[in-house]
N, C-alpha and C. Protein backbone atom coordinates (compact mmCIF):
# COMPACT_ATOMS: atom_id res chain seq x y z
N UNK A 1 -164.15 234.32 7.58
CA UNK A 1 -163.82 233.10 8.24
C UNK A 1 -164.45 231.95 7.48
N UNK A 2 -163.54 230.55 7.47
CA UNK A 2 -164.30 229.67 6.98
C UNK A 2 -164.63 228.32 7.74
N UNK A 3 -164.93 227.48 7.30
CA UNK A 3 -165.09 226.19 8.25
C UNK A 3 -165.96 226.18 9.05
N UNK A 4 -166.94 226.80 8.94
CA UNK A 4 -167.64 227.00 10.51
C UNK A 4 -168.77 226.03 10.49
N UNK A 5 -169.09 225.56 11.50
CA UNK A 5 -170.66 224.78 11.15
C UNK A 5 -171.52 225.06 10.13
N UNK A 6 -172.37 224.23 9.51
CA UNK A 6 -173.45 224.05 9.17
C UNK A 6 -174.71 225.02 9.56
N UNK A 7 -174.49 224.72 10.78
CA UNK A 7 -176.12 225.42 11.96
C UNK A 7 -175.43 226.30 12.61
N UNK A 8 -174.08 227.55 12.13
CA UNK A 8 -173.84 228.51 12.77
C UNK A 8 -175.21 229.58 12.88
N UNK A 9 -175.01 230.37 13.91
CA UNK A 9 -176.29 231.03 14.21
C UNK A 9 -175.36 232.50 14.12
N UNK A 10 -175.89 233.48 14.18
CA UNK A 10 -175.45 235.08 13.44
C UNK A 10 -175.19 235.77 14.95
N UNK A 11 -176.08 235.20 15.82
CA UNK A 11 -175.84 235.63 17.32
C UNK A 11 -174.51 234.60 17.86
N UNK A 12 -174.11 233.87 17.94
CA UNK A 12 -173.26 233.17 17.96
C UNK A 12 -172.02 233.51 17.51
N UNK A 13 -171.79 233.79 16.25
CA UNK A 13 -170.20 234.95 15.74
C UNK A 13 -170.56 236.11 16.52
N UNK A 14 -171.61 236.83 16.52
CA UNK A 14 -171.42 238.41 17.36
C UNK A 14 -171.17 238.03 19.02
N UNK A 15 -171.45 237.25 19.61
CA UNK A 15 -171.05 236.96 20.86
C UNK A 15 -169.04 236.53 20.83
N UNK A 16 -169.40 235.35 20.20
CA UNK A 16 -167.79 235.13 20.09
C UNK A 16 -166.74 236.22 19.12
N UNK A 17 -166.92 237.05 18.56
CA UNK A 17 -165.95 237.85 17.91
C UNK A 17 -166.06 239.16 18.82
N UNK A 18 -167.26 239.23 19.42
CA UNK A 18 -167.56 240.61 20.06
C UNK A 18 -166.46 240.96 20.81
N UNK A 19 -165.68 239.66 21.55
CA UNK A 19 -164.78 239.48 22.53
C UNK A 19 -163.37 240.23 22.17
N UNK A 20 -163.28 240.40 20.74
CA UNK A 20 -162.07 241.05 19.84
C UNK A 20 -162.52 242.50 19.82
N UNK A 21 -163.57 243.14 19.71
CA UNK A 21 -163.80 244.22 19.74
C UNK A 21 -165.57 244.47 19.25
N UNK A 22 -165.71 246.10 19.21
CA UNK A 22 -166.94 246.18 18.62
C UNK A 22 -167.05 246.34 17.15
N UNK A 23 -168.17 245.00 16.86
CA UNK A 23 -168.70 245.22 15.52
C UNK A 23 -169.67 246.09 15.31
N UNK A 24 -169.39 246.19 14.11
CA UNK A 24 -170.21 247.31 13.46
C UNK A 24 -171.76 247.26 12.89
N UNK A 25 -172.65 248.13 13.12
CA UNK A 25 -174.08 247.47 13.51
C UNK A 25 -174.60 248.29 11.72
N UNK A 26 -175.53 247.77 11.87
CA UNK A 26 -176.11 248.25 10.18
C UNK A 26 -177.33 249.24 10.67
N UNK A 27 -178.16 249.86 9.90
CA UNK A 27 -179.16 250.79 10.22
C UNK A 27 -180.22 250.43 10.94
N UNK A 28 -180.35 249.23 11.19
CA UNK A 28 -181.53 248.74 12.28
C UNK A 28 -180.85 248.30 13.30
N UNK A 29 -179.44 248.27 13.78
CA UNK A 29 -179.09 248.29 14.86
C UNK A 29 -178.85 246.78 15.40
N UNK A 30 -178.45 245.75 14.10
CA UNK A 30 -178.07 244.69 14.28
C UNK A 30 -176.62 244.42 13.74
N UNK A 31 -175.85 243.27 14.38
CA UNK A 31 -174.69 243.22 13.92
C UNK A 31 -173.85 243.39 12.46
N UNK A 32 -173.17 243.98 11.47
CA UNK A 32 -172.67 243.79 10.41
C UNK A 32 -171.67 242.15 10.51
N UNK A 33 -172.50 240.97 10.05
CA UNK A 33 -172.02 239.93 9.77
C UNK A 33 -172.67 239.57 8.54
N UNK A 34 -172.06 239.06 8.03
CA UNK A 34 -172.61 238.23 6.57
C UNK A 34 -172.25 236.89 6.68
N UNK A 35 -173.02 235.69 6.28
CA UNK A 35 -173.09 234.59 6.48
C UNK A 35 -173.38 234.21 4.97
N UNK A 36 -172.86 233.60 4.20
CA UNK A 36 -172.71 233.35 2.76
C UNK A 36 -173.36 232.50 2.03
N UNK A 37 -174.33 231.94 1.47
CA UNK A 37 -174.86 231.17 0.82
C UNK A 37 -174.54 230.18 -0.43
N UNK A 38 -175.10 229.19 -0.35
CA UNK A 38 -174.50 228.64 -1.90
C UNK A 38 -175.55 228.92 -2.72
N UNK A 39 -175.70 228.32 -3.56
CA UNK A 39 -176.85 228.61 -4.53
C UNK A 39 -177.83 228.34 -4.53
N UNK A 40 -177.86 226.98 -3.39
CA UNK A 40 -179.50 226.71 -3.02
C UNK A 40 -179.89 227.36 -1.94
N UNK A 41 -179.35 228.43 -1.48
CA UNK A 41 -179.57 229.19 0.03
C UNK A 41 -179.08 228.57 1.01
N UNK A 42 -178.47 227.07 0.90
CA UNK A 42 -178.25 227.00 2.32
C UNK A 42 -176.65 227.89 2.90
N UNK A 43 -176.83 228.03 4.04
CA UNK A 43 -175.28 227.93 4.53
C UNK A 43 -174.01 227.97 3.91
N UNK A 44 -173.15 228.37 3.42
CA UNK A 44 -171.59 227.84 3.21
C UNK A 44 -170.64 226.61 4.27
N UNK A 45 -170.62 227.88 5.56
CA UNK A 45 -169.89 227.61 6.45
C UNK A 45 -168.69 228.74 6.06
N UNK A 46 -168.72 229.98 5.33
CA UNK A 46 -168.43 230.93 5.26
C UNK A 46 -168.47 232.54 5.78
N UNK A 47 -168.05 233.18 6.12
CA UNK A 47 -168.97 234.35 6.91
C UNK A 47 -167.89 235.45 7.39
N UNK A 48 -168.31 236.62 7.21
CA UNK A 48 -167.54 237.96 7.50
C UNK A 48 -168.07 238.98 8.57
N UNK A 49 -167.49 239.05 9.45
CA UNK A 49 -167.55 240.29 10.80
C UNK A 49 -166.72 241.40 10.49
N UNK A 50 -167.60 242.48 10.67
CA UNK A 50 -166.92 244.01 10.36
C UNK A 50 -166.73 244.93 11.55
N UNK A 51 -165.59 244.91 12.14
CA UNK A 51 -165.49 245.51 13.34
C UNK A 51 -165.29 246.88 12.85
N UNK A 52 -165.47 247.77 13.88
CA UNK A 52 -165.44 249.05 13.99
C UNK A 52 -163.93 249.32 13.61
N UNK A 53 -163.03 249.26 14.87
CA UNK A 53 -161.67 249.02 14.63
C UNK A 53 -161.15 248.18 13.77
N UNK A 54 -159.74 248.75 13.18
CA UNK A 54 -159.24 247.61 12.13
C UNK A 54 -158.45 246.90 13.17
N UNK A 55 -157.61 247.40 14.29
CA UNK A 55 -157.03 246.39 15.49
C UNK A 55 -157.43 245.42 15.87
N UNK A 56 -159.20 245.73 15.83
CA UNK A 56 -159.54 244.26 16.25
C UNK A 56 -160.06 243.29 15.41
N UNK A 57 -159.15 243.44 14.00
CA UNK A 57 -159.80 242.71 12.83
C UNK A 57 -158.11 241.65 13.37
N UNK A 58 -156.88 242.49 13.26
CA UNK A 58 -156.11 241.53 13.88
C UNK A 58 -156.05 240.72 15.69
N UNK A 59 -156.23 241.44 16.16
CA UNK A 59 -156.87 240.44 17.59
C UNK A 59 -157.76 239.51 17.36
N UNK A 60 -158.77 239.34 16.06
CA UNK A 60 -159.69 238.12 15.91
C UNK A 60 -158.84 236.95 14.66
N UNK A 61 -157.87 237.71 14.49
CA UNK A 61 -157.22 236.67 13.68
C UNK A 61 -156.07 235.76 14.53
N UNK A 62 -155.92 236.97 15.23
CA UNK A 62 -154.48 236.17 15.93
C UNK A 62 -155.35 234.98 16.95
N UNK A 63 -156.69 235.67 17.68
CA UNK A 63 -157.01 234.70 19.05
C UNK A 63 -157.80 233.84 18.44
N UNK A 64 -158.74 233.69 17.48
CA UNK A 64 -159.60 233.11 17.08
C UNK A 64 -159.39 232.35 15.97
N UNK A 65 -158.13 232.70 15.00
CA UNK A 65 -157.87 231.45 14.33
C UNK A 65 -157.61 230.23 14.68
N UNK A 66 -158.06 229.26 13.72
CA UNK A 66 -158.14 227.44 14.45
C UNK A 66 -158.38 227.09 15.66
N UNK A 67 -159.38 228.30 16.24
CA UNK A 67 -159.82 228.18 17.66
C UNK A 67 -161.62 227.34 17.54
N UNK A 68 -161.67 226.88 18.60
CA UNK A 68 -163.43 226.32 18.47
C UNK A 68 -164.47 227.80 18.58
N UNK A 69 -165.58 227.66 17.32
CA UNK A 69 -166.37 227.74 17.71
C UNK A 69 -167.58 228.05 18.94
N UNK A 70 -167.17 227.07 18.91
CA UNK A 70 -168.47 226.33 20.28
C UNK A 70 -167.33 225.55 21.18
N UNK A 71 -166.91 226.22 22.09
CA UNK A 71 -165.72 225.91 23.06
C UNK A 71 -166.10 224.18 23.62
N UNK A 72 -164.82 223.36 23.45
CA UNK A 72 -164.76 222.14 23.84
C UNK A 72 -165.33 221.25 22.76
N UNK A 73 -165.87 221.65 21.29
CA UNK A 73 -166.60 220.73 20.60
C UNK A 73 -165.22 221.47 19.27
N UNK A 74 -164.48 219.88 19.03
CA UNK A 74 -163.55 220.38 18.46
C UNK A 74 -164.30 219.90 16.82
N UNK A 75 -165.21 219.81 16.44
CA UNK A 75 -165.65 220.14 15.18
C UNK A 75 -166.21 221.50 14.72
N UNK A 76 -166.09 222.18 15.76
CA UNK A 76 -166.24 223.39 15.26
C UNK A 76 -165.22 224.48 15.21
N UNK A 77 -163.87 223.96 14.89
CA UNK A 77 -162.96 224.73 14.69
C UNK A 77 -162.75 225.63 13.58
N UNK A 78 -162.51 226.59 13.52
CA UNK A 78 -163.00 227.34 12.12
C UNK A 78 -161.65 228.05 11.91
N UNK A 79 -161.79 228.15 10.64
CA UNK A 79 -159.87 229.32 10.06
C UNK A 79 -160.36 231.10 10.24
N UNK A 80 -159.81 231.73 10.74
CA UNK A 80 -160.10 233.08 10.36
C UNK A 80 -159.08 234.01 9.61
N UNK A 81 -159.29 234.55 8.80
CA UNK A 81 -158.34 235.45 8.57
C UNK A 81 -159.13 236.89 7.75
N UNK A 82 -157.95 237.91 7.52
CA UNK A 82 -158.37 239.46 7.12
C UNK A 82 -159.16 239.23 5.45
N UNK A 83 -160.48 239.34 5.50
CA UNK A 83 -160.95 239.49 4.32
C UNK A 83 -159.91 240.21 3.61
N UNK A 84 -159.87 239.62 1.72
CA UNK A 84 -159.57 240.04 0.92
C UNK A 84 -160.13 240.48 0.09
N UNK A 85 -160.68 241.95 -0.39
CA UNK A 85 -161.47 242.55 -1.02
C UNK A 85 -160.73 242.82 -2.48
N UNK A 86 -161.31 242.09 -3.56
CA UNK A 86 -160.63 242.73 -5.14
C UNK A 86 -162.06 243.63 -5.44
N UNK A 87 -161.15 244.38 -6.22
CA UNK A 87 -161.79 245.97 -7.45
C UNK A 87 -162.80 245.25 -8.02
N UNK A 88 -164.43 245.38 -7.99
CA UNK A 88 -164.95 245.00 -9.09
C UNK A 88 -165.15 245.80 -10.38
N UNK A 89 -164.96 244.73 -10.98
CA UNK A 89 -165.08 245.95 -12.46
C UNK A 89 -167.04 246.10 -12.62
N UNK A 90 -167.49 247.46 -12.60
CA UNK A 90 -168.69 247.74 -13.12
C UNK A 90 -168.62 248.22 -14.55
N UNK A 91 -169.54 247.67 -15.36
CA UNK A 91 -169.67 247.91 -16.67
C UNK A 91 -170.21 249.07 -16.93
N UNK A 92 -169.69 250.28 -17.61
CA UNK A 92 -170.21 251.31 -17.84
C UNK A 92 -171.28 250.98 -19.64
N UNK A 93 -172.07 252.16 -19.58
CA UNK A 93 -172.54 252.12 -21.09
C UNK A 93 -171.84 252.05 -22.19
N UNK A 94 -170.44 251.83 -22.33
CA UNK A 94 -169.31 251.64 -23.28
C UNK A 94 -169.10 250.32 -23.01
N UNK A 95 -168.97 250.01 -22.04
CA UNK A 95 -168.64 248.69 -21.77
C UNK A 95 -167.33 248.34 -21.77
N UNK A 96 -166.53 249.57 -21.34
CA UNK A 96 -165.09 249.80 -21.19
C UNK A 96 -165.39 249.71 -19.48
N UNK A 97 -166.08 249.25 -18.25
CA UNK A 97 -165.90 249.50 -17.21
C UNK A 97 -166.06 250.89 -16.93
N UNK A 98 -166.24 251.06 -15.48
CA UNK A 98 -166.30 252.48 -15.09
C UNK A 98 -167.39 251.91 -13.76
N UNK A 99 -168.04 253.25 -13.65
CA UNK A 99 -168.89 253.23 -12.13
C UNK A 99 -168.33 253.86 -11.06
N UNK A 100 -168.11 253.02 -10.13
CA UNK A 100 -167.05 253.71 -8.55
C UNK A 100 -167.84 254.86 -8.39
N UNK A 101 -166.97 255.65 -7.87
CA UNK A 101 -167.52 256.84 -7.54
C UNK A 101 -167.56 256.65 -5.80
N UNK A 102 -168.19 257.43 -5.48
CA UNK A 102 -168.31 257.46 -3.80
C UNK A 102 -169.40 256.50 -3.14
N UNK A 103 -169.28 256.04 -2.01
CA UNK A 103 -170.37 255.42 -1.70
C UNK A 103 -171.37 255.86 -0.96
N UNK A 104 -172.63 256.04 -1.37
CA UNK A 104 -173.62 256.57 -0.83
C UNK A 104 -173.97 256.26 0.47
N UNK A 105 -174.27 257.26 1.00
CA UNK A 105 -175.29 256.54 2.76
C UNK A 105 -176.61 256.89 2.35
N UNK A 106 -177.38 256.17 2.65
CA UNK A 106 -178.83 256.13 2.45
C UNK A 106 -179.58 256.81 3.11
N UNK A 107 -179.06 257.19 4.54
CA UNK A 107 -179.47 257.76 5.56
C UNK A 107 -178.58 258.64 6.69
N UNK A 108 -177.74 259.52 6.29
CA UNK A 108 -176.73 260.03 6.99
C UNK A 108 -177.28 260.82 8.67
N UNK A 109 -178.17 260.37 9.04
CA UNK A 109 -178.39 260.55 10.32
C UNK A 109 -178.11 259.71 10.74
N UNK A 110 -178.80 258.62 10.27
CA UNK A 110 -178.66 257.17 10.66
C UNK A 110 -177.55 256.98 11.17
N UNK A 111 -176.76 257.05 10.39
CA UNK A 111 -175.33 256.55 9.85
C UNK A 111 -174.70 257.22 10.88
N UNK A 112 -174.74 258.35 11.45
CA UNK A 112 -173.94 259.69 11.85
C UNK A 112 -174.66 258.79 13.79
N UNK A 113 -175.57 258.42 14.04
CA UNK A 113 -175.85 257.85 15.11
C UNK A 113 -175.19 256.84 15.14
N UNK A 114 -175.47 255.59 14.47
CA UNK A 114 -174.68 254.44 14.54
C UNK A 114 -172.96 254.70 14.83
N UNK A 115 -172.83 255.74 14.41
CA UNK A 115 -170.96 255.79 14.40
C UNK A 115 -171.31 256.25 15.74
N UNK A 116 -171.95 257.18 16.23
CA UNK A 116 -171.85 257.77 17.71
C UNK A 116 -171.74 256.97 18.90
N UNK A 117 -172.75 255.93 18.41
CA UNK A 117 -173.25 254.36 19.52
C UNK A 117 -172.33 253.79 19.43
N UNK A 118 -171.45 253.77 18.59
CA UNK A 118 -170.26 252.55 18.11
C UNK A 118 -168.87 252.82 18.95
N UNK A 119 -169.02 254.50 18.61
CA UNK A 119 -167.38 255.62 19.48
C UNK A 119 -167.93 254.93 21.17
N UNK A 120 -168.93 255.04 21.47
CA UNK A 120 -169.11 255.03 23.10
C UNK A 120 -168.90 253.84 23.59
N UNK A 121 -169.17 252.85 22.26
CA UNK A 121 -168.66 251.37 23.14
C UNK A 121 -166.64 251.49 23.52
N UNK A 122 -166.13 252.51 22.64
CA UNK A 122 -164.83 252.46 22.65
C UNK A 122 -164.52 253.52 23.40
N UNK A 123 -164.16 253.56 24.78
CA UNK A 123 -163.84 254.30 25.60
C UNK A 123 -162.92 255.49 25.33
N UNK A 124 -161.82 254.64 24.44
CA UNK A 124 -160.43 255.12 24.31
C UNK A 124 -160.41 256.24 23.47
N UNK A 125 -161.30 256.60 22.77
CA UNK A 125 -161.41 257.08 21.82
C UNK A 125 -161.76 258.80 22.27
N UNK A 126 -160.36 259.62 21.91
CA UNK A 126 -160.90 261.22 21.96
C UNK A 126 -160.61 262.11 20.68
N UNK A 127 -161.52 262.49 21.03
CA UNK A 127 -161.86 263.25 19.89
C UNK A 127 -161.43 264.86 20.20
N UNK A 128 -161.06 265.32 19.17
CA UNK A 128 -160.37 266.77 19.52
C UNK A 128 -161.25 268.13 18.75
C-alpha cells in the first residue's frame, strides 16, 4: 500500500487490515507488516501486510483501496493494491547469477506453531 501517513503506526494497519482477514505473525508472535524506509530511516508512507489467506489479500484491495486510513480524516486516504514481487537475481561465484534454492525456516517448530495459531483463527478451514 502506498500514501499512507507520515506517523502511520504498525498497530494501526494490523487493526485496520485485520478486518480483511488474518495476518500472518512472524516468530515472536507479532504482525508480518513491513513499513518501508527511505534512506534516512524515516517513513516512506509505503508498507506491506501478509495475510495468511491469499482471498483476503483481494478483500483488502477491493474494501480498502482509496479508503481512509484513520476513518473521517480524508488525508489519510491511502491506494492499496496486490504486491508485485520480481526474481532477484543473486550473484553466484561466476557471476553468471544463481542462488534460489529453497527457503529456509530458521526454526521449524516455531514455524509449524505459528501456522497452527494462524489455522485456528480460520474456522473454515478442514483439514483431512
Amino acid at each position: 500500500m502506498t500514501s499512507l501517513p507520515l506517523d502511520t503506526q504498525i498497530n494501526e494497519l494490523a487493526e485496520r487490515f485485520g478486518k480483511c482477514g488474518v495476518i500472518e505473525e512472524d516468530d515472536e508472535g507479532e504482525p508480518k507488516i513491513k513499513m518501508y524506509a527511505r534512506e534516512d530511516g524515516s517513513f516512506s508512507g509505503d508498507a506491506l501486510v501478509v495475510f495468511f489467506k491469499e482471498d483476503s489479500v483481494t478483500l483488502a484491495v477491493n474494501l480498502m483501496d482509496e479508503a481512509e486510513l484513520r476513518l473521517g480524516d480524508v488525508s489519510t486516504r491511502m491506494k492499496v493494491q496486490r504486491a508485485q514481487f520480481g526474481h532477484k537475481q543473486q550473484q553466484g561465484t561466476d557471476g553468471q547469477g544463481g542462488g534460489g534454492g529453497e527457503r529456509k525456516v530458521a526454526n521449524r517448530k516455531k514455524a509449524t506453531r505459528r501456522i497452527g495459531k494462524m489455522q485456528r483463527c480460520v474456522p473454515w478451514i478442514v483439514s483431512c
